[in-house]
Protein backbone atom coordinates (compact mmCIF):
# COMPACT_ATOMS: atom_id res chain seq x y z
CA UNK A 1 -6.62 16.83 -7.22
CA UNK A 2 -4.24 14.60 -5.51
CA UNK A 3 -3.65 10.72 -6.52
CA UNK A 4 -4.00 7.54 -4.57
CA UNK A 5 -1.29 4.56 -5.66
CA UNK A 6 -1.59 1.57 -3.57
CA UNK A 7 1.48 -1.28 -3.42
CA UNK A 8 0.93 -4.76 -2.26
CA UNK A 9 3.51 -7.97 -2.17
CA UNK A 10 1.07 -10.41 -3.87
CA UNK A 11 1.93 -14.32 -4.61
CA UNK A 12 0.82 -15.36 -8.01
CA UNK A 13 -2.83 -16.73 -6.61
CA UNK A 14 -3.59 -13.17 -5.09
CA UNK A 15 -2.21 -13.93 -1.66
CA UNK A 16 -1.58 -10.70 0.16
CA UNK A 17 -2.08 -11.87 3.48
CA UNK A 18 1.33 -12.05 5.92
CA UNK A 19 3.92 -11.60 2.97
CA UNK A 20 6.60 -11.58 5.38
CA UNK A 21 6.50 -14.87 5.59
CA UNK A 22 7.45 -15.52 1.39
CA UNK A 23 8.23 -12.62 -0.11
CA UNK A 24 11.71 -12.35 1.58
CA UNK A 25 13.69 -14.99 -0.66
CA UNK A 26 12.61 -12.42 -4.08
CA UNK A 27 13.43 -9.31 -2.67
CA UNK A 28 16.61 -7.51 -3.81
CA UNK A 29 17.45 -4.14 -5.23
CA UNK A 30 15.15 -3.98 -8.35
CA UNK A 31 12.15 -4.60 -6.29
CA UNK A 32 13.93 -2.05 -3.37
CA UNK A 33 14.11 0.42 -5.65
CA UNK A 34 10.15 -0.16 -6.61
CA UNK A 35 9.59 -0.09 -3.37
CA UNK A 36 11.01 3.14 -2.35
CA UNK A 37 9.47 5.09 -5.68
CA UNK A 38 6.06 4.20 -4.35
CA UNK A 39 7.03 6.24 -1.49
CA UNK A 40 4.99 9.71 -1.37
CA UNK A 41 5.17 12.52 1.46
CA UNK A 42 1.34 10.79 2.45
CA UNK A 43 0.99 7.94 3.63
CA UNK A 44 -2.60 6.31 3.77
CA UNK A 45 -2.25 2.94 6.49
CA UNK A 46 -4.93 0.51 7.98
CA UNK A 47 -4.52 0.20 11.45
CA UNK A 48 -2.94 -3.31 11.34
CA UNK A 49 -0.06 -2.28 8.67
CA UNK A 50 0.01 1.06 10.51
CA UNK A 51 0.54 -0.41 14.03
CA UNK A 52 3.34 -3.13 12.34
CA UNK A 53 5.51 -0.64 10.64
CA UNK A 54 4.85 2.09 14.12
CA UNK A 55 6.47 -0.97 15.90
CA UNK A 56 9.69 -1.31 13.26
CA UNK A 57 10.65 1.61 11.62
CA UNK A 58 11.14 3.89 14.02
CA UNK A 59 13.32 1.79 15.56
CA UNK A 60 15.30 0.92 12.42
CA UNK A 61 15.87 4.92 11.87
CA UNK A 62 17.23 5.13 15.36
CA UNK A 63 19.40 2.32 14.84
CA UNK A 64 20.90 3.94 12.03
CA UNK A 65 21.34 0.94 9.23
CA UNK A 66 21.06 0.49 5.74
CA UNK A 67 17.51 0.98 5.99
CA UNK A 68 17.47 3.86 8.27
CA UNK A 69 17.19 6.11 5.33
CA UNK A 70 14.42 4.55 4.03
CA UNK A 71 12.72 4.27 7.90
CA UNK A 72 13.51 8.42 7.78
CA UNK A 73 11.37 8.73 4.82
CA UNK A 74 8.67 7.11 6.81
CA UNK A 75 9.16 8.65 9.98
CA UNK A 76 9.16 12.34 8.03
CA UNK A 77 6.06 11.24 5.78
CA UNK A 78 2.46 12.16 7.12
CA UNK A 79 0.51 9.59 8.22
CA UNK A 80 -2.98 9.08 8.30
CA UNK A 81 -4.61 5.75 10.37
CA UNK A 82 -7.92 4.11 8.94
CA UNK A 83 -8.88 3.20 12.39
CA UNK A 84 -12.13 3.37 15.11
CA UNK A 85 -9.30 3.19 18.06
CA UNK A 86 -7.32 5.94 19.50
CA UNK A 87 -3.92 6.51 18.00
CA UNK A 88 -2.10 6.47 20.77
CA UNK A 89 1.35 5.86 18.47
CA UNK A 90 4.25 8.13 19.40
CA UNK A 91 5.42 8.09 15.63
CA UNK A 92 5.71 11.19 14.62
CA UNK A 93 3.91 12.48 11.66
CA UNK A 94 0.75 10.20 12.51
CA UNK A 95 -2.94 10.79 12.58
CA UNK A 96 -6.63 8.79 12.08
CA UNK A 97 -8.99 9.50 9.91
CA UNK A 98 -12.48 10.66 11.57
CA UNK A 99 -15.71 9.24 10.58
CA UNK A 100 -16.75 7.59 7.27
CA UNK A 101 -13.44 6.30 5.03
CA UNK A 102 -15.20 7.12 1.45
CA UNK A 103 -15.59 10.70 2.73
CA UNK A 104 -12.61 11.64 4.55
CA UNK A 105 -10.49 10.16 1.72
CA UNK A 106 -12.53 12.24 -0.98
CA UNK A 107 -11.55 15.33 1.40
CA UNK A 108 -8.02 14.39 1.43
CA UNK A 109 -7.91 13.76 -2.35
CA UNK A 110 -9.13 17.39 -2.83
CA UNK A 111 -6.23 19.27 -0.52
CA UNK A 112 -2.89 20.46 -1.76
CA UNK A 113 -0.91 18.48 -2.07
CA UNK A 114 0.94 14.96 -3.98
CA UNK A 115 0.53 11.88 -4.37
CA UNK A 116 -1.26 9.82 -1.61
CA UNK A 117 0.60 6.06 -1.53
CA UNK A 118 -0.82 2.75 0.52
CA UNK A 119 1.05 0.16 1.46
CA UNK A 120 -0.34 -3.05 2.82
CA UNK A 121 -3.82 -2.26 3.95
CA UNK A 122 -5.94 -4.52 1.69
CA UNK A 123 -9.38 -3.60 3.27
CA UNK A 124 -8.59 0.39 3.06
CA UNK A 125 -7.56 -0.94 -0.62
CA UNK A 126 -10.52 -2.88 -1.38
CA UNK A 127 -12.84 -0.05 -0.26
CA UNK A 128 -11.13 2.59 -2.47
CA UNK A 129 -11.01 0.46 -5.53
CA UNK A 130 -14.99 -0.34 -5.34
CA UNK A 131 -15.59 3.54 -4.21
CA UNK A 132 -13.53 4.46 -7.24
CA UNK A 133 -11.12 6.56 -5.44
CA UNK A 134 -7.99 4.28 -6.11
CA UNK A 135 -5.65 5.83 -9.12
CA UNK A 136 -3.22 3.43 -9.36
CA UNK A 137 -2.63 -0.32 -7.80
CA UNK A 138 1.24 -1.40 -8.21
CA UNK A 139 1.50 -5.26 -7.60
CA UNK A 140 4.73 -7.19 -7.14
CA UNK A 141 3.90 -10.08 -8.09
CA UNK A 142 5.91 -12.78 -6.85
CA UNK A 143 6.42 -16.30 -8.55
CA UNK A 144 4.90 -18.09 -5.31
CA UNK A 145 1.45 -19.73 -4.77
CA UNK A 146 1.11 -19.23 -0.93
CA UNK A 147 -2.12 -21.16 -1.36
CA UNK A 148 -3.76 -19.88 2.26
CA UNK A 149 -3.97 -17.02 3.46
CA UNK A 150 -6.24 -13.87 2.45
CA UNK A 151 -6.44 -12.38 -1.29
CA UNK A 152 -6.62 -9.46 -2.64
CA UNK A 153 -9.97 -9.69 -4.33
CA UNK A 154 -12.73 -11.41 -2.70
CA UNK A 155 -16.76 -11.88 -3.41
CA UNK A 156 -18.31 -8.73 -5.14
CA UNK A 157 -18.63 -6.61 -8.64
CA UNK A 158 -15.97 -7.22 -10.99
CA UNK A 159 -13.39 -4.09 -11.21
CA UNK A 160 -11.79 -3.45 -14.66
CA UNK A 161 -8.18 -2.54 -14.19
CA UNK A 162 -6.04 -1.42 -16.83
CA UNK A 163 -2.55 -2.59 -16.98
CA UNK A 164 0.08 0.80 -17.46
CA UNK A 165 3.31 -0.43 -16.49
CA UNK A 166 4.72 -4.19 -16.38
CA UNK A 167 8.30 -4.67 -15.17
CA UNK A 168 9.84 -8.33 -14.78
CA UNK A 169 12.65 -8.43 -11.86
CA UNK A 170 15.45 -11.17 -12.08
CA UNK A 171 13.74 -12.91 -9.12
CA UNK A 172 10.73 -13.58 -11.11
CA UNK A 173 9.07 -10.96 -9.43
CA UNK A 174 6.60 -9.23 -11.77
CA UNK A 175 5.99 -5.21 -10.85
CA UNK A 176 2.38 -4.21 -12.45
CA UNK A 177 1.22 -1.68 -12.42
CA UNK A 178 -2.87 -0.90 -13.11
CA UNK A 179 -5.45 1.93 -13.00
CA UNK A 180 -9.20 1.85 -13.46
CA UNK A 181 -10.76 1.08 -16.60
CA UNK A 182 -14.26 2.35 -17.38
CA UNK A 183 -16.31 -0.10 -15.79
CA UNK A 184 -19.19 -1.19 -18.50
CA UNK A 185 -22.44 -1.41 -16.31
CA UNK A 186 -25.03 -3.15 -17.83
């Protein structure tokens, strides 16, 4: 069965929301190199993250920079859309899931294949985690409180997460790294 890792930038009061706009100033190679090993040959996007990176990377491969390798990984990756629009996206390598997200991710779990990674996408994330279908959740956490914007976790049932990797970067940036716990239901 294949695995699901998500990654999210995330300040430290669980804002995910816009992270372009303060995670900048803590990025450099340590949290690059994160980054790019969160990377699978799937790619699982909401339509939002989806239709920001279709407008960048594709461009930044062309353009041939120090990113371009990175933007080829991307571009060569299969992607698969959470959306109830057309795709009508000329990236290569892109498609949208049909129908209900809890079932056509539960298909896509149980093809050939590796390991499924999200980036971005907190709804598709939030869904997965309370569905249970989320392996792993790799925050960097950065030493920012953003203090508007939306979280992570909002109003629901508490989800037990197990911490399986921790990582402190010389920005201050903290790389976790969690899977489910058993959840104790009374």
């Amino acid at each position: 069965m294949r695995t699901i890792a998500a990654g999210l930038f995330i300040s430290l009061d669980g804002v995910v929301q816009d992270p372009a706009d303060w995670h900048f100033p803590y990025f450099d190679e340590a949290m690059g190199a994160a980054v790019e090993a969160q990377m699978a040959d799937t790619m699982l996007f909401g339509r939002v993250t989806y239709d920001g990176f279709a407008e960048a990377w594709p461009e930044r491969e062309a353009e041939g920079g120090e990113d371009a390798g990175f933007a080829k990984t991307l571009g060569d990756a299969r992607k698969i859309v959470v959306t109830h629009r057309p795709l009508e996206s000329t990236w290569r390598n892109s498609e949208a899931i049909q129908g209900d997200l809890v079932e056509a991710v539960t298909a896509l779990k149980q093809e050939e294949g590796g390991r499924i990674a999200i980036s971005g996408s907190i709804s598709v994330i939030r869904q997965l985690l309370e569905a249970g279908l989320l392996d792993e959740l790799h925050l960097l956490v950065h030493p920012i409180a953003v203090r508007k914007g939306e979280r992570l976790f909002d109003e629901g049932n508490p989800i037990p997460l197990e911490l399986i990797r921790s990582e402190t970067f010389p920005t201050g940036v903290l790389n976790l790294v969690y899977r489910p716990a058993a959840r104790n239901e009374p």
